[in-house]
Protein backbone atom coordinates (compact mmCIF):
# COMPACT_ATOMS: atom_id res chain seq x y z
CA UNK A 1 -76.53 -29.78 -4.28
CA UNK A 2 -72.84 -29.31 -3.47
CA UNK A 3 -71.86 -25.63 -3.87
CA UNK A 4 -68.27 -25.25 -4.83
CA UNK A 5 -65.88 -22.56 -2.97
CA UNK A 6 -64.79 -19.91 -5.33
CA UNK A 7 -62.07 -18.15 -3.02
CA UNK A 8 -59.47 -20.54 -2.55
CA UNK A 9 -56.24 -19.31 -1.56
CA UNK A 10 -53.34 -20.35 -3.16
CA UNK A 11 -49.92 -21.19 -2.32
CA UNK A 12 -48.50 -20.07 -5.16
CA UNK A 13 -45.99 -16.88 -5.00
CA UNK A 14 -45.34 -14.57 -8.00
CA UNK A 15 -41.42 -13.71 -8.35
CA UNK A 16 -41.76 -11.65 -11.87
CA UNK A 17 -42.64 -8.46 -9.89
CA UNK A 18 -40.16 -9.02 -6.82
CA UNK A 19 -37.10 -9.32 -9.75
CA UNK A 20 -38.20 -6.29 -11.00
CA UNK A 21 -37.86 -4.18 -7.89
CA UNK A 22 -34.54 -5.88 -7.68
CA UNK A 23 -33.68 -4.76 -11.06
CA UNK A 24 -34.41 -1.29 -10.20
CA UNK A 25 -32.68 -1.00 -7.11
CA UNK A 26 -29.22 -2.43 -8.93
CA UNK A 27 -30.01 0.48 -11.52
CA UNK A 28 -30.78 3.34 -8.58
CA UNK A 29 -27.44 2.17 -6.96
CA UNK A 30 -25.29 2.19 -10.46
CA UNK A 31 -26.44 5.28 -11.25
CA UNK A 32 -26.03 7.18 -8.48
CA UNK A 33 -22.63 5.95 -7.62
CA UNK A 34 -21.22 6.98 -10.66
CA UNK A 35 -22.53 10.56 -9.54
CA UNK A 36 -19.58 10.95 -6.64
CA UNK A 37 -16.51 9.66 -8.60
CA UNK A 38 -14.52 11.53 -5.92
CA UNK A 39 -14.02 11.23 -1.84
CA UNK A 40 -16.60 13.76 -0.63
CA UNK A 41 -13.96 15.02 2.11
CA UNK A 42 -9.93 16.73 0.63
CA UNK A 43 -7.51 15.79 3.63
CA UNK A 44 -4.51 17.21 2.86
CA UNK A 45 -1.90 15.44 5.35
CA UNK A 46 1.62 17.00 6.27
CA UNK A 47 4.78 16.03 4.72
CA UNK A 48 7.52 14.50 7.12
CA UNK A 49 10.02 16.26 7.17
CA UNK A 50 13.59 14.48 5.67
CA UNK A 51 15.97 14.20 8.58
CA UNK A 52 18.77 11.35 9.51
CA UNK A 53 18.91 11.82 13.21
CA UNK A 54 20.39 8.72 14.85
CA UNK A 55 20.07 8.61 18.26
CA UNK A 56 22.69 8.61 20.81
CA UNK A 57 23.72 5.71 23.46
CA UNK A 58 25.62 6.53 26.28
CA UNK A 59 26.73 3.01 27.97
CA UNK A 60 27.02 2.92 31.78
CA UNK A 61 28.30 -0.39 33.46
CA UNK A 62 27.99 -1.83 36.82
CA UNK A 63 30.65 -4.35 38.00
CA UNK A 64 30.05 -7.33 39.92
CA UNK A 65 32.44 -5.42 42.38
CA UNK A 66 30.64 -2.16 41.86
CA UNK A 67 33.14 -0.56 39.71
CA UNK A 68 31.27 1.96 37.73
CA UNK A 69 32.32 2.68 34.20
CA UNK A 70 30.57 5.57 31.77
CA UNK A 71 31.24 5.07 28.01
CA UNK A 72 33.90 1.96 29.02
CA UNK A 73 35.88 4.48 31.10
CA UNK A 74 35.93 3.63 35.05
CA UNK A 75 34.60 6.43 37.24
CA UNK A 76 34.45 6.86 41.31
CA UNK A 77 30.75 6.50 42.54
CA UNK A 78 31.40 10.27 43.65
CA UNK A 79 32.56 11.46 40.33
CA UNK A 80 29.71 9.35 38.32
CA UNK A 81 27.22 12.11 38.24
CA UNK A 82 29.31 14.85 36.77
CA UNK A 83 30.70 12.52 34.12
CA UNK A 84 26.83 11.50 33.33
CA UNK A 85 25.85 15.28 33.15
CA UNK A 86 28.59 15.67 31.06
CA UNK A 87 28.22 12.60 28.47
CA UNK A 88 24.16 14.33 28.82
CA UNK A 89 25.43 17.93 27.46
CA UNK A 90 27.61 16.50 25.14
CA UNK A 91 24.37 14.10 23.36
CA UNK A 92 21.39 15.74 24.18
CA UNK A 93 18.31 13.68 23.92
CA UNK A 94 20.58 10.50 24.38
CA UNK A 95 19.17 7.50 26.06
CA UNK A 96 21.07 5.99 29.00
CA UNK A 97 21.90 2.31 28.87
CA UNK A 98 22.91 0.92 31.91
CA UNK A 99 24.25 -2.51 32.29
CA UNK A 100 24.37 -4.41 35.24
CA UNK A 101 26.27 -7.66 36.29
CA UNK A 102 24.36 -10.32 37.23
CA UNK A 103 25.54 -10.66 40.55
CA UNK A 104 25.12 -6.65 41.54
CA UNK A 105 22.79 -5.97 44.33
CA UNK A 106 19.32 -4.82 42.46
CA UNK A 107 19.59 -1.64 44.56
CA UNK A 108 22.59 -0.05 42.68
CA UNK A 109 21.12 -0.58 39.61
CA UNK A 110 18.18 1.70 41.04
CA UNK A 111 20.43 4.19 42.54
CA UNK A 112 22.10 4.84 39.12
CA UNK A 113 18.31 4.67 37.25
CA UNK A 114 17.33 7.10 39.70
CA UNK A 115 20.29 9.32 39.20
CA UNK A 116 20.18 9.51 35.21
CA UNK A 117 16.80 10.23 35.77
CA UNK A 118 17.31 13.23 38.04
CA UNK A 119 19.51 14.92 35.68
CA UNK A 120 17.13 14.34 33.10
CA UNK A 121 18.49 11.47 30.83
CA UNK A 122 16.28 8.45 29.61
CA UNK A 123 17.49 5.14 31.22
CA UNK A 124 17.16 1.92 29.89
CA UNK A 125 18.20 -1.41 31.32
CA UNK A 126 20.00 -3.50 29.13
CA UNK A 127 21.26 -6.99 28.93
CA UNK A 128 24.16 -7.24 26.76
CA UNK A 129 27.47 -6.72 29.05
CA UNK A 130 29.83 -3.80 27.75
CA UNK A 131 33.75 -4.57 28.30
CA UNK A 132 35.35 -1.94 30.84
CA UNK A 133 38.38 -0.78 29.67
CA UNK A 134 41.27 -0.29 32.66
């Protein structure tokens, strides 16, 4: 006599109760975001304030045959840095553009970095030539 197995184990997966745990999480998570409608932290961030400050070039040039020039007016090496500390009172906070020729020995360039430096202006090397005016 053949005796028949009655625990078989079947394959078979049930989905009814896993859709309706889903079901009730969506619902948990509708409800309780409707509960914070607002941002949980107020950050109340400054206002700029509205000014129209332009800022201030003052153009220095560098000749191929070291003629020095500040604002397109030529200036003696000796005089150059009273005239710079004097274009510097005059625009405070102005940034220094210096433009060399492309033939002046790198080290003059650097001397006159170095000396708007020192008396405390911003220098910037540009690239665009400035006309001199004699």
């Amino acid at each position: 006599m053949k005796l028949k197995r009655r625990n078989k184990i079947g394959a078979e997966f049930n989905m009814s109760s896993m859709t309706d745990i889903i079901f009730l999480l969506l619902i948990f998570f509708i409800i309780t975001s409707k509960f914070t409608p607002e941002p949980i932290l107020k950050v109340l961030l400054p206002k700029g304030a509205e000014t129209n400050t332009v800022k201030q070039n003052i153009h220095v040039t560098v000749s191929e045959n070291l003629q020095y020039a500040v604002e397109g007016q030529i200036v003696p090496f000796e005089r150059l840095p009273e005239s710079l500390d004097v274009a510097l009172i005059q625009n405070p906070g102005a940034t220094v553009s210096i433009h060399g020729d492309k033939r002046v020995n790198y080290e003059k360039v650097m001397d006159l970095v170095y000396m708007v430096n020192e008396l405390g202006g911003k220098p910037v090397l540009a690239l665009k030539p400035v006309p001199i005016n004699k």
